[in-house]
N, C-alpha and C. Protein backbone atom coordinates (compact mmCIF):
# COMPACT_ATOMS: atom_id res chain seq x y z
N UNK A 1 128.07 198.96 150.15
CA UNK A 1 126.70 199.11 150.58
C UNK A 1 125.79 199.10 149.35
N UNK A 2 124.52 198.66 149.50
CA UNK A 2 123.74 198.48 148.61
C UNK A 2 122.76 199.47 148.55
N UNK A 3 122.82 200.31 147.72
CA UNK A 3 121.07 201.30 147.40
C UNK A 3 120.53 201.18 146.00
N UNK A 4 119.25 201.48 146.32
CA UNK A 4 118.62 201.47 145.40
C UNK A 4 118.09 202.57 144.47
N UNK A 5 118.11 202.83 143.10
CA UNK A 5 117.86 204.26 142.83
C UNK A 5 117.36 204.21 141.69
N UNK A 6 116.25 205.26 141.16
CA UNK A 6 115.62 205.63 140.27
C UNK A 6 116.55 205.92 138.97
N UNK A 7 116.07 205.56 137.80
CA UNK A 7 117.06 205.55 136.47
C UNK A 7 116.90 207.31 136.19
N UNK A 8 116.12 208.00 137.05
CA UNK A 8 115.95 209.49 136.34
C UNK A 8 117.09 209.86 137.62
N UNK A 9 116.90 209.45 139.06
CA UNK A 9 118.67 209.90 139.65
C UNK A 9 119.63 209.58 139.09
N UNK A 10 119.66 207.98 138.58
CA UNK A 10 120.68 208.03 138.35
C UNK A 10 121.34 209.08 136.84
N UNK A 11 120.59 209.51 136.20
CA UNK A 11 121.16 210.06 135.08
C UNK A 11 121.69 211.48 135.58
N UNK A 12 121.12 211.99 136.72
CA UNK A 12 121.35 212.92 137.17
C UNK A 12 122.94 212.93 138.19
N UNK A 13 122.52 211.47 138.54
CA UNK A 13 124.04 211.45 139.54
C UNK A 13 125.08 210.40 138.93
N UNK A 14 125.52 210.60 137.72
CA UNK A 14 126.18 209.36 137.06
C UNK A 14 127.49 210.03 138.13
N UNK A 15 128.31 210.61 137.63
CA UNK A 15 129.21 211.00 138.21
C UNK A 15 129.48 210.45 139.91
N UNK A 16 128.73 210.67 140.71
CA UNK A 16 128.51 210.39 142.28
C UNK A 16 128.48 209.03 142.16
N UNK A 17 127.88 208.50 142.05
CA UNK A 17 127.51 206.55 141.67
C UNK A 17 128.84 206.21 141.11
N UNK A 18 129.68 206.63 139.93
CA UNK A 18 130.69 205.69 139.97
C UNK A 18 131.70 206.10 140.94
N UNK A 19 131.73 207.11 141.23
CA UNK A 19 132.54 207.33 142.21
C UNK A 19 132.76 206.41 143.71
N UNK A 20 131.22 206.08 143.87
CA UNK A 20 130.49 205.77 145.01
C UNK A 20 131.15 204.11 144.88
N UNK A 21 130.99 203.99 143.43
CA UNK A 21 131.11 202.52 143.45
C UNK A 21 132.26 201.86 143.48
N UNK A 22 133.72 203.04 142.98
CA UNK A 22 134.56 202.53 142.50
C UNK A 22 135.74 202.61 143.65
N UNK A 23 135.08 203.66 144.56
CA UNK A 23 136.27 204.35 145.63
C UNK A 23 135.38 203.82 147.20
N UNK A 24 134.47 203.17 147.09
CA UNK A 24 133.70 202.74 148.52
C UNK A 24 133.18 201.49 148.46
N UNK A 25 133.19 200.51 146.82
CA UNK A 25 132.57 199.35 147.06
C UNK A 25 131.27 199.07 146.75
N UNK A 26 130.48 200.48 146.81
CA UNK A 26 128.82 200.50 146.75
C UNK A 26 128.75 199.80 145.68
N UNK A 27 127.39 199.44 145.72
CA UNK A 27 126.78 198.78 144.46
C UNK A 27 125.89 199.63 144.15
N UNK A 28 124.99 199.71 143.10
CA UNK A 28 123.66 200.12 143.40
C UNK A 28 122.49 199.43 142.07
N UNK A 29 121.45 199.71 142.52
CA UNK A 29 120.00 198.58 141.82
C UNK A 29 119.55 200.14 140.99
N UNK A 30 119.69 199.96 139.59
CA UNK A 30 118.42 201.15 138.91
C UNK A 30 117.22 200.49 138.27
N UNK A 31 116.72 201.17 139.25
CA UNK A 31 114.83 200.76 138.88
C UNK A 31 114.66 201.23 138.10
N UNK A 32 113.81 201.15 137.07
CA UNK A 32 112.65 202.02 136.36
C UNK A 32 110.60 201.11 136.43
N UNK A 33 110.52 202.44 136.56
CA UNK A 33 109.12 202.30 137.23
C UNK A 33 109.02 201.38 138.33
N UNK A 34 109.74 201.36 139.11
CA UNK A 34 109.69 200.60 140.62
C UNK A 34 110.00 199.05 140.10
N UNK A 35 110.70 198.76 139.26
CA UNK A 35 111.44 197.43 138.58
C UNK A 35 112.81 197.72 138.40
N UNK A 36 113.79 196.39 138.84
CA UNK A 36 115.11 196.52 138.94
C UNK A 36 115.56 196.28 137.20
N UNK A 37 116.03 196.97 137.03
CA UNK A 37 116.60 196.93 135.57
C UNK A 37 118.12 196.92 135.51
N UNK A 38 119.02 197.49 136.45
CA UNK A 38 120.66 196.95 135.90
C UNK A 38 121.10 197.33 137.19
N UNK A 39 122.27 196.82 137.24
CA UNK A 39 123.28 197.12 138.81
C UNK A 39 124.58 197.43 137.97
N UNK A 40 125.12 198.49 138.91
CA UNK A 40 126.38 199.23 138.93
C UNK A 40 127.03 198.45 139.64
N UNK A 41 128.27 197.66 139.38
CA UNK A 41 129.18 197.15 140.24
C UNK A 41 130.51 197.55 139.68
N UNK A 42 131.69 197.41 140.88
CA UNK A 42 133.11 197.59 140.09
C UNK A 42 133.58 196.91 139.53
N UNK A 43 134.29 197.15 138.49
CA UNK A 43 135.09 196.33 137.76
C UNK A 43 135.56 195.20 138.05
N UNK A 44 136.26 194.94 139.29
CA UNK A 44 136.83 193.71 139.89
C UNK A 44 135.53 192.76 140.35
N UNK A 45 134.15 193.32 141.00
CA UNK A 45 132.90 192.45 140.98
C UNK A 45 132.79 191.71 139.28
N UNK A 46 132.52 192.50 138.51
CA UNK A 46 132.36 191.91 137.22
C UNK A 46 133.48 191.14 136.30
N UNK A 47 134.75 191.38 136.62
CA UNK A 47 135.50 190.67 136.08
C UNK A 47 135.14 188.74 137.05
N UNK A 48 135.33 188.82 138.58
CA UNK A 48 134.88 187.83 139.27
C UNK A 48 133.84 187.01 138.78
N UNK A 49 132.20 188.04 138.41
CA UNK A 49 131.15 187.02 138.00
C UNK A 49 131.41 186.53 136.32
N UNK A 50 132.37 187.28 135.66
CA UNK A 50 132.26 187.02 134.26
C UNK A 50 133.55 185.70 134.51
N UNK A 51 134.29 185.59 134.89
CA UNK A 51 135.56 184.26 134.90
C UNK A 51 134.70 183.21 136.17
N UNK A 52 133.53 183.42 136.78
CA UNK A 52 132.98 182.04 137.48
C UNK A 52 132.04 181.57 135.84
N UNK A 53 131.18 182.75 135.80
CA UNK A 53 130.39 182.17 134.51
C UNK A 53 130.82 181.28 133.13
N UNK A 54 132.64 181.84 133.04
CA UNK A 54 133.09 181.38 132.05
C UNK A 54 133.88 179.67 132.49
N UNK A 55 134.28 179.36 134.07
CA UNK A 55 134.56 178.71 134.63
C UNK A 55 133.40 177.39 134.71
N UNK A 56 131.89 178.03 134.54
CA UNK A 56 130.69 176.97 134.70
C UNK A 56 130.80 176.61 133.47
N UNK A 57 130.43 177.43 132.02
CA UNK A 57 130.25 177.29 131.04
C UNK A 57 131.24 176.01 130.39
N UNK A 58 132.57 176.47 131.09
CA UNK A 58 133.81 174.95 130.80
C UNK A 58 133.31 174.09 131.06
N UNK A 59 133.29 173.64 132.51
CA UNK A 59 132.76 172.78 133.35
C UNK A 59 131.48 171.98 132.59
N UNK A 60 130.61 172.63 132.30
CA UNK A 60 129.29 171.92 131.61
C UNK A 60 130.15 171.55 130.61
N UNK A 61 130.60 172.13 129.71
CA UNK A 61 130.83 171.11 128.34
C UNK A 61 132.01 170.15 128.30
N UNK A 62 132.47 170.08 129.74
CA UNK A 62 133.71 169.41 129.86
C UNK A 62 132.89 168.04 130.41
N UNK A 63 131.84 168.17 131.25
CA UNK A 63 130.91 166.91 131.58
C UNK A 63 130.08 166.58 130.65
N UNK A 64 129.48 167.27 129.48
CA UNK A 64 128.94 167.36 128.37
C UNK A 64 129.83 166.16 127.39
N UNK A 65 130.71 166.39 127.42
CA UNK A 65 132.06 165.64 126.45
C UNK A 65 132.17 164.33 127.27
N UNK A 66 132.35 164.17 128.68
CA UNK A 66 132.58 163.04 129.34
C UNK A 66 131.24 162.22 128.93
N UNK A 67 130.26 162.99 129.08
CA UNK A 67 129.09 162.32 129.04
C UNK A 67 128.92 161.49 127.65
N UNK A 68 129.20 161.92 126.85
CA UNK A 68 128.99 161.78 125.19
C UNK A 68 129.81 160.56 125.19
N UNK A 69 131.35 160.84 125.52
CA UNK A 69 131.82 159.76 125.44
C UNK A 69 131.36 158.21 126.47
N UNK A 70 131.14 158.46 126.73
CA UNK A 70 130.40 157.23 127.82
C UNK A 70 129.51 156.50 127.10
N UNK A 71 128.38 157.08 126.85
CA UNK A 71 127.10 156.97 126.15
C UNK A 71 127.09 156.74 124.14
N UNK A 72 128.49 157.28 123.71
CA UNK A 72 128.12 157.20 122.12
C UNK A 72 128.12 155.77 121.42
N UNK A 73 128.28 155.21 122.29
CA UNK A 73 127.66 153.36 121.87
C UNK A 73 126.90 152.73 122.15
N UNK A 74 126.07 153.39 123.11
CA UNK A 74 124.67 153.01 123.21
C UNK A 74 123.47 153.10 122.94
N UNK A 75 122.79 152.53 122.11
CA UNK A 75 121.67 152.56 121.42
C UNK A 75 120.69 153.97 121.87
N UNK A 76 120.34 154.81 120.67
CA UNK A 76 119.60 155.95 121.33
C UNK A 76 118.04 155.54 121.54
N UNK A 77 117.51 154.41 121.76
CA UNK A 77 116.42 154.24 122.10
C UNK A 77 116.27 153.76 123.51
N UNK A 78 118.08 152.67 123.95
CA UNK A 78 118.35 152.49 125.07
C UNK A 78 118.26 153.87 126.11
N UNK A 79 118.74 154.42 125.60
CA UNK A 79 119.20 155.45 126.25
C UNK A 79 117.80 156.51 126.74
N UNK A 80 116.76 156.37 125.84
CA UNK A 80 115.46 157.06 125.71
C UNK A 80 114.48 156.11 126.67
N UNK A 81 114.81 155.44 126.89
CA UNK A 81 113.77 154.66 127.67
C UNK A 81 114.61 154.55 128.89
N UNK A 82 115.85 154.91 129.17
CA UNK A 82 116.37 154.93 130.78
C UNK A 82 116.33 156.18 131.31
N UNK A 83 115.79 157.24 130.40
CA UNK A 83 115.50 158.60 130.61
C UNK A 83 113.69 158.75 130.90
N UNK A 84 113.15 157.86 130.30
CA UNK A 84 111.68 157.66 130.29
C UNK A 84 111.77 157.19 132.04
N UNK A 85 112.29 156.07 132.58
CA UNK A 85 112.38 155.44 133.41
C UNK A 85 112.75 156.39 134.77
N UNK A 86 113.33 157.01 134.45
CA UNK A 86 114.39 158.08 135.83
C UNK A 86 112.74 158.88 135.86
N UNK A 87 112.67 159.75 134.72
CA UNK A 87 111.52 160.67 134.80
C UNK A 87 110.33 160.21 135.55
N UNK A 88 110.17 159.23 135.27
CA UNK A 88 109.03 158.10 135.85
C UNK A 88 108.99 157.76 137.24
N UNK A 89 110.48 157.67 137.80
CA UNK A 89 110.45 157.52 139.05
C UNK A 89 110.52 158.85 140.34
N UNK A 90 110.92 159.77 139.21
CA UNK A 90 110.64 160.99 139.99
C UNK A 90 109.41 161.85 140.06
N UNK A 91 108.81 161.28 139.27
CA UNK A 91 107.44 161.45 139.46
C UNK A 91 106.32 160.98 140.83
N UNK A 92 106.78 159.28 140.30
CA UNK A 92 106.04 158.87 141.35
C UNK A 92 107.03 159.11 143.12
N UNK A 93 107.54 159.39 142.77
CA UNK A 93 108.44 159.65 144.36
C UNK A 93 107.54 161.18 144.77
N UNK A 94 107.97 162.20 143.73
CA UNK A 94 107.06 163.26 144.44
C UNK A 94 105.71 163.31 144.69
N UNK A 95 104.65 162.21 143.97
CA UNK A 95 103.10 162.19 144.33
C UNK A 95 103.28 161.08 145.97
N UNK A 96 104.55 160.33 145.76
CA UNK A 96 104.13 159.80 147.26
C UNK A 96 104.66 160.83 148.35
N UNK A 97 105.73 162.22 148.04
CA UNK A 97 106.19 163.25 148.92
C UNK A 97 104.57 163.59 149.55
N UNK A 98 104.02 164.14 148.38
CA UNK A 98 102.83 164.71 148.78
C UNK A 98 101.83 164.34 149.14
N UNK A 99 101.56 163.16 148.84
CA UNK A 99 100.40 162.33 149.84
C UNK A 99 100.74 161.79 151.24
N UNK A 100 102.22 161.83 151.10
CA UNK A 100 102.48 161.72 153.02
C UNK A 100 102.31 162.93 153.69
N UNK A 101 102.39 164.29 153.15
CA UNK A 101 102.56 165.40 153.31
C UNK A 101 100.74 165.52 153.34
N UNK A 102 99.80 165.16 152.80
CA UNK A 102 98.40 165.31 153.20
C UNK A 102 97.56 164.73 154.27
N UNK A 103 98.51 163.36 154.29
CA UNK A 103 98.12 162.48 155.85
C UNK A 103 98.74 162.88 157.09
């Protein structure tokens, strides 16, 4: 379950909160001054988001590398003007989204 709690409870209820978190699942949000500033999760939540993050981070430089190799013989001006070109067309695609979207 998810609650939300003040950073002056929580200093008061450290004890209860990990308990809460580690033996029931809870999560919880500590605000300060009515702004979310950190979440309590269990160990097994954070091991999960830290091995997807480290799983993306591969992934990008593994298409990063494919990419390079594809591209490292082609002229970098070629390459700057088919990037000029894409940009260009997604441009004008979204001013015609929005002028159909005004008629």
């Amino acid at each position: 379950m998810l609650k939300t709690i003040s950073a002056m409870e929580a200093r008061k209820t450290l004890g209860q909160i990990m308990n809460e978190v580690s033996l029931r699942n809870d999560e919880y949000i500590i605000e300060r001054a009515g702004k979310p500033l950190v979440a309590v999760i269990t160990i097994q939540e954070y091991e999960r988001i830290k091995n997807e993050r480290e799983l993306a981070r591969e992934r990008f430089f593994e298409t990063v590398d494919k990419v390079y190799e594809k591209t490292k013989n082609i002229p970098l001006e070629e390459i700057e003007t088919t990037i000029e070109k894409a940009v260009e067309a997604v441009k004008n695609q979204e001013i015609e989204q929005l002028q159909s979207q005004r008629a």
